[in-house]
C-alpha atoms as a PDB file:
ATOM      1  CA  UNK A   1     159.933  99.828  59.993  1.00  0.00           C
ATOM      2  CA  UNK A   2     158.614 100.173  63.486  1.00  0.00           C
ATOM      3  CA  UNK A   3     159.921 100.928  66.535  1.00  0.00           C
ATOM      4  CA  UNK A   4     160.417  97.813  68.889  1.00  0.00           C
ATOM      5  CA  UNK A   5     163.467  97.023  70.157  1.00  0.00           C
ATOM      6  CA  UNK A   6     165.898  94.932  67.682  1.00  0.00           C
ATOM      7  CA  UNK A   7     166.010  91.141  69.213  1.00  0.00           C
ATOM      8  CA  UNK A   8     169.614  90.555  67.704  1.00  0.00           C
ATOM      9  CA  UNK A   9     171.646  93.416  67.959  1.00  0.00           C
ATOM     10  CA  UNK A  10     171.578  96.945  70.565  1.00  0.00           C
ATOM     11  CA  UNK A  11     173.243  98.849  67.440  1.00  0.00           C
ATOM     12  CA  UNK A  12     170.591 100.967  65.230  1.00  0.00           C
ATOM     13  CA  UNK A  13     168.935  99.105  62.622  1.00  0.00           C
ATOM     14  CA  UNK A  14     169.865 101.026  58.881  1.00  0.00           C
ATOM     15  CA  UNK A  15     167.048 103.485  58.019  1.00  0.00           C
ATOM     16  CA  UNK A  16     164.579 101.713  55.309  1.00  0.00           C
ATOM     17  CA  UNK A  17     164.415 102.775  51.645  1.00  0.00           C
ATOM     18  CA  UNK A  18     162.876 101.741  48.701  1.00  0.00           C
ATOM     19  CA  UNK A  19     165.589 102.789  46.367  1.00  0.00           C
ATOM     20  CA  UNK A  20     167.052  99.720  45.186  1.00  0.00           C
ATOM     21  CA  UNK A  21     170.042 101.403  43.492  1.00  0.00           C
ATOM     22  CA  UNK A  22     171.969 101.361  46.486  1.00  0.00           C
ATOM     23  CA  UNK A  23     171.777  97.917  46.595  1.00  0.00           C
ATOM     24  CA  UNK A  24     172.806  97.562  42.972  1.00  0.00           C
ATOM     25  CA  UNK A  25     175.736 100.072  43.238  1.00  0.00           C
ATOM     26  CA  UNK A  26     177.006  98.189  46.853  1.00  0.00           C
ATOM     27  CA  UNK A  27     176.584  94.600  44.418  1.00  0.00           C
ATOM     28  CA  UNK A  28     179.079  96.258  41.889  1.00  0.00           C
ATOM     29  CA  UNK A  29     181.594  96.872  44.010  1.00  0.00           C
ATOM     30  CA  UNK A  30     182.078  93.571  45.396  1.00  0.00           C
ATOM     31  CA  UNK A  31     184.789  90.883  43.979  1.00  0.00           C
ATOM     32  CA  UNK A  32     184.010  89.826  39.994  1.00  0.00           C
ATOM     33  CA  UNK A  33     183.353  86.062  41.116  1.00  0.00           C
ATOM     34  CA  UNK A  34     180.410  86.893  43.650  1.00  0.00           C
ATOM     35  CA  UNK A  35     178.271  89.405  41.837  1.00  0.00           C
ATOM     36  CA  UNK A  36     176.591  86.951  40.076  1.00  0.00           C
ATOM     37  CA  UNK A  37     175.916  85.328  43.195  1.00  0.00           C
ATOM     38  CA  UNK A  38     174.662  88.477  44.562  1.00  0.00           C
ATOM     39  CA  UNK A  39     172.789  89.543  41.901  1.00  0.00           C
ATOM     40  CA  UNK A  40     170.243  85.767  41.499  1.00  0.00           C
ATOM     41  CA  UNK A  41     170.164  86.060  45.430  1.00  0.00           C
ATOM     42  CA  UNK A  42     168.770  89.878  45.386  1.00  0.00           C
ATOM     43  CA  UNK A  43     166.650  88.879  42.304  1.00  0.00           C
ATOM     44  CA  UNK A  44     165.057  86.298  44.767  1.00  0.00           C
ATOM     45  CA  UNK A  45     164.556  88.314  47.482  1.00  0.00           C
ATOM     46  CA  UNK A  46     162.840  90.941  45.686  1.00  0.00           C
ATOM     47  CA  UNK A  47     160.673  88.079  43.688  1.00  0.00           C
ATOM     48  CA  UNK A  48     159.706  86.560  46.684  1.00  0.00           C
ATOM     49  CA  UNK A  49     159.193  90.042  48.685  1.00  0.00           C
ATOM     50  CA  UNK A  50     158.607  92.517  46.159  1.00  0.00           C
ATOM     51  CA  UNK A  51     157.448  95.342  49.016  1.00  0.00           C
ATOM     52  CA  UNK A  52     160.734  94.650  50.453  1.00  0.00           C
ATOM     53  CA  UNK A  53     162.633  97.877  51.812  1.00  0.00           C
ATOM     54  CA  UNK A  54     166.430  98.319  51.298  1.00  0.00           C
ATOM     55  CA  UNK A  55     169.407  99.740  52.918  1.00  0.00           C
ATOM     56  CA  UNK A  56     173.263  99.278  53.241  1.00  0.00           C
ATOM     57  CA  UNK A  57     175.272  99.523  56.622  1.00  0.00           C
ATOM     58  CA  UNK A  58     178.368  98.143  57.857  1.00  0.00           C
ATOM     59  CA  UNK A  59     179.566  97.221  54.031  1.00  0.00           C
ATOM     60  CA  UNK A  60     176.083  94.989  54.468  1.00  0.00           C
ATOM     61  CA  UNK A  61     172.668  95.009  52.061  1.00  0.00           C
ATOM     62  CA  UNK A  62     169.369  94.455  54.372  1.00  0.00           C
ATOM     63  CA  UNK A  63     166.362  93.774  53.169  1.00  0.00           C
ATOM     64  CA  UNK A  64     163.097  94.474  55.194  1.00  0.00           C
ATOM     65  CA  UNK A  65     158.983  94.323  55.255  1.00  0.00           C
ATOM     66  CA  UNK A  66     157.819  97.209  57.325  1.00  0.00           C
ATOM     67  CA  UNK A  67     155.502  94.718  59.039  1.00  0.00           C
ATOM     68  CA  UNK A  68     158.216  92.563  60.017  1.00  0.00           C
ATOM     69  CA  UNK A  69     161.757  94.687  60.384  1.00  0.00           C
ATOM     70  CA  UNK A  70     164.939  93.620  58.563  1.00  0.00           C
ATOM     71  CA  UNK A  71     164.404  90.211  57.457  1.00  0.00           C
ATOM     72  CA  UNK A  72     167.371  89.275  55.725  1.00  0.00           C
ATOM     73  CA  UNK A  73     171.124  90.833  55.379  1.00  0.00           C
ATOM     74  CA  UNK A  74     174.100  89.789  53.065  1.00  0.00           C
ATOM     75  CA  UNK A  75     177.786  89.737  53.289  1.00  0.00           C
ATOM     76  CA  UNK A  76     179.991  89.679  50.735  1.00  0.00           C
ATOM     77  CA  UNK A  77     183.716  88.295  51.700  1.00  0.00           C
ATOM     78  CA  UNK A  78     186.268  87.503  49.110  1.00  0.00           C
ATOM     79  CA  UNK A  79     185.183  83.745  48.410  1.00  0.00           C
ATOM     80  CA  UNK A  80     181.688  83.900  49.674  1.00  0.00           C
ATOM     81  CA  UNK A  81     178.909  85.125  50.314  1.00  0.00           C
ATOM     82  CA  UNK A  82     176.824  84.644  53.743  1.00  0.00           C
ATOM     83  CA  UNK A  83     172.909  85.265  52.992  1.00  0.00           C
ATOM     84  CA  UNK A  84     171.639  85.770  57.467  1.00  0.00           C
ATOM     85  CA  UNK A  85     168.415  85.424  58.207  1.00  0.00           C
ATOM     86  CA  UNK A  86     167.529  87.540  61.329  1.00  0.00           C
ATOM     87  CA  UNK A  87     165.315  85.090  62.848  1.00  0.00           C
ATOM     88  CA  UNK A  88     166.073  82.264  60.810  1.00  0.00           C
ATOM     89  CA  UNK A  89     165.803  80.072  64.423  1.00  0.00           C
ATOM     90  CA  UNK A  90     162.821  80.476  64.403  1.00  0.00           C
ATOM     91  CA  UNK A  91     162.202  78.775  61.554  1.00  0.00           C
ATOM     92  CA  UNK A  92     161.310  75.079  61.431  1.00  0.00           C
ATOM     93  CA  UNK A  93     164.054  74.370  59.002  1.00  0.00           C
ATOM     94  CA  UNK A  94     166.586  76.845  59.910  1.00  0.00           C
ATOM     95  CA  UNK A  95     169.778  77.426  58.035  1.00  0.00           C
ATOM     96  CA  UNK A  96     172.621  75.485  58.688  1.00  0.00           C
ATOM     97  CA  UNK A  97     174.879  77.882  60.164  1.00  0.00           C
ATOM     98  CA  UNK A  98     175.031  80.200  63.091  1.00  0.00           C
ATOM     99  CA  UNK A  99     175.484  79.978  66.946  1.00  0.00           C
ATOM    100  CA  UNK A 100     173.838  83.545  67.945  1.00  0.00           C
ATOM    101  CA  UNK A 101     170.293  84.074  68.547  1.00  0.00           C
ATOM    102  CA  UNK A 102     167.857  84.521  66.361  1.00  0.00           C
ATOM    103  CA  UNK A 103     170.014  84.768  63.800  1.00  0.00           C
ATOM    104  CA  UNK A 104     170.931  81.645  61.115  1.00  0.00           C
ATOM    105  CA  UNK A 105     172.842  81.505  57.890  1.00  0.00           C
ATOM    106  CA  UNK A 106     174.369  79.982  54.755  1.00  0.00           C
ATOM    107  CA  UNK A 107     177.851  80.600  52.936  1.00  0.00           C
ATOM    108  CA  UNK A 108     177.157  81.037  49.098  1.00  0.00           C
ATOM    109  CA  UNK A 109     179.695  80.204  46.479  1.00  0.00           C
ATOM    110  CA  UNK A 110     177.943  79.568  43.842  1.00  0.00           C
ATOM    111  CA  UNK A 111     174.546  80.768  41.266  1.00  0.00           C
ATOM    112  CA  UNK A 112     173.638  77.052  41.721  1.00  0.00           C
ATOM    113  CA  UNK A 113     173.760  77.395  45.385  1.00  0.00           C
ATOM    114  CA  UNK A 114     171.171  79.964  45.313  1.00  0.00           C
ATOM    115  CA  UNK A 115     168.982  78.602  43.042  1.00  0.00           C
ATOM    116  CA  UNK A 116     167.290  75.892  45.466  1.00  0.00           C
ATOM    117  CA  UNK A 117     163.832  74.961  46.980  1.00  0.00           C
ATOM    118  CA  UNK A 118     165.766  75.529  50.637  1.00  0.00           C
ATOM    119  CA  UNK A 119     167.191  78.986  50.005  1.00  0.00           C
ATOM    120  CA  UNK A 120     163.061  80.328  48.237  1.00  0.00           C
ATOM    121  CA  UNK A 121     162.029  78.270  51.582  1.00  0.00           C
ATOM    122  CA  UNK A 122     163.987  80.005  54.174  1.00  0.00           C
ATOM    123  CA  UNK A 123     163.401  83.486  51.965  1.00  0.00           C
ATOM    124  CA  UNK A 124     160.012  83.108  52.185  1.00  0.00           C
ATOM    125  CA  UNK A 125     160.006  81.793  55.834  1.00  0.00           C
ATOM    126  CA  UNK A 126     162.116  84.974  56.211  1.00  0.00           C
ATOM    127  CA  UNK A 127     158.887  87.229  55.272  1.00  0.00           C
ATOM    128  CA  UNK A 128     156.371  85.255  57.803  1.00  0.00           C
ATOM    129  CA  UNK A 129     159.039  86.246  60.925  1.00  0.00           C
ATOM    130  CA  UNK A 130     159.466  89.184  62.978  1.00  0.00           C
ATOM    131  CA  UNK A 131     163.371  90.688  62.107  1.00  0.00           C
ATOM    132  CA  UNK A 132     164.875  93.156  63.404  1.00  0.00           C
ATOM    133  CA  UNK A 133     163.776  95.896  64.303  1.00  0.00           C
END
């Protein structure tokens, strides 16, 4: 994915795959009331971006472009989950939440909460922005 320096973070970024089955397996073992969540919000992702690479570090799924470095990363916590775009303040409508450069993000509860014209938006938006790299 590139080797410039990551604008968010000094840690290494994960390594880039295109197996999605670690992505599916890390879904699975998350609470009962958020995989659905996490499943329509990785079905996105990958309908939006369907070059995008995967990976899974820190208990987190990232989702890259190798032209543009991780673009997007979830967290699953026991009531929610937090979908954090890497350079979502960059974007002209950035996501609601978030106080640490470049990064931006929204708290998911819900299927219907993913299933909006804002969350394709900042997905796609997500795709047209340099991540991390």
């Amino acid at each position: 994915m590139g080797e410039a320096t990551s604008k968010s973070s000094s840690r290494k970024p994960p390594e880039p795959g295109a197996d999605h089955q670690v992505i599916s397996e890390w879904i699975r073992g998350q609470m009962p009331d958020l995989q659905p969540v996490l499943i329509r919000l990785d079905e996105l992702i990958r309908e939006v971006h369907p070059q995008a690479q995967f990976a899974l570090k820190w208990k987190k799924a990232y989702y890259g472009l190798p032209e543009r470095g991780w673009i997007i990363e979830l967290v699953a916590y026991d009531v929610s989950v937090n979908a954090v775009f890497l350079a979502g303040a960059e974007f002209p409508s950035p996501p609601p939440l978030g106080d640490r450069d470049p990064s931006r993000y929204i708290k998911l509860h819900s299927v219907d909460e993913v299933d909006t014209d804002a969350m394709r938006d900042w997905i796609e938006q997500a795709g047209n922005t340099d991540g991390w790299h």
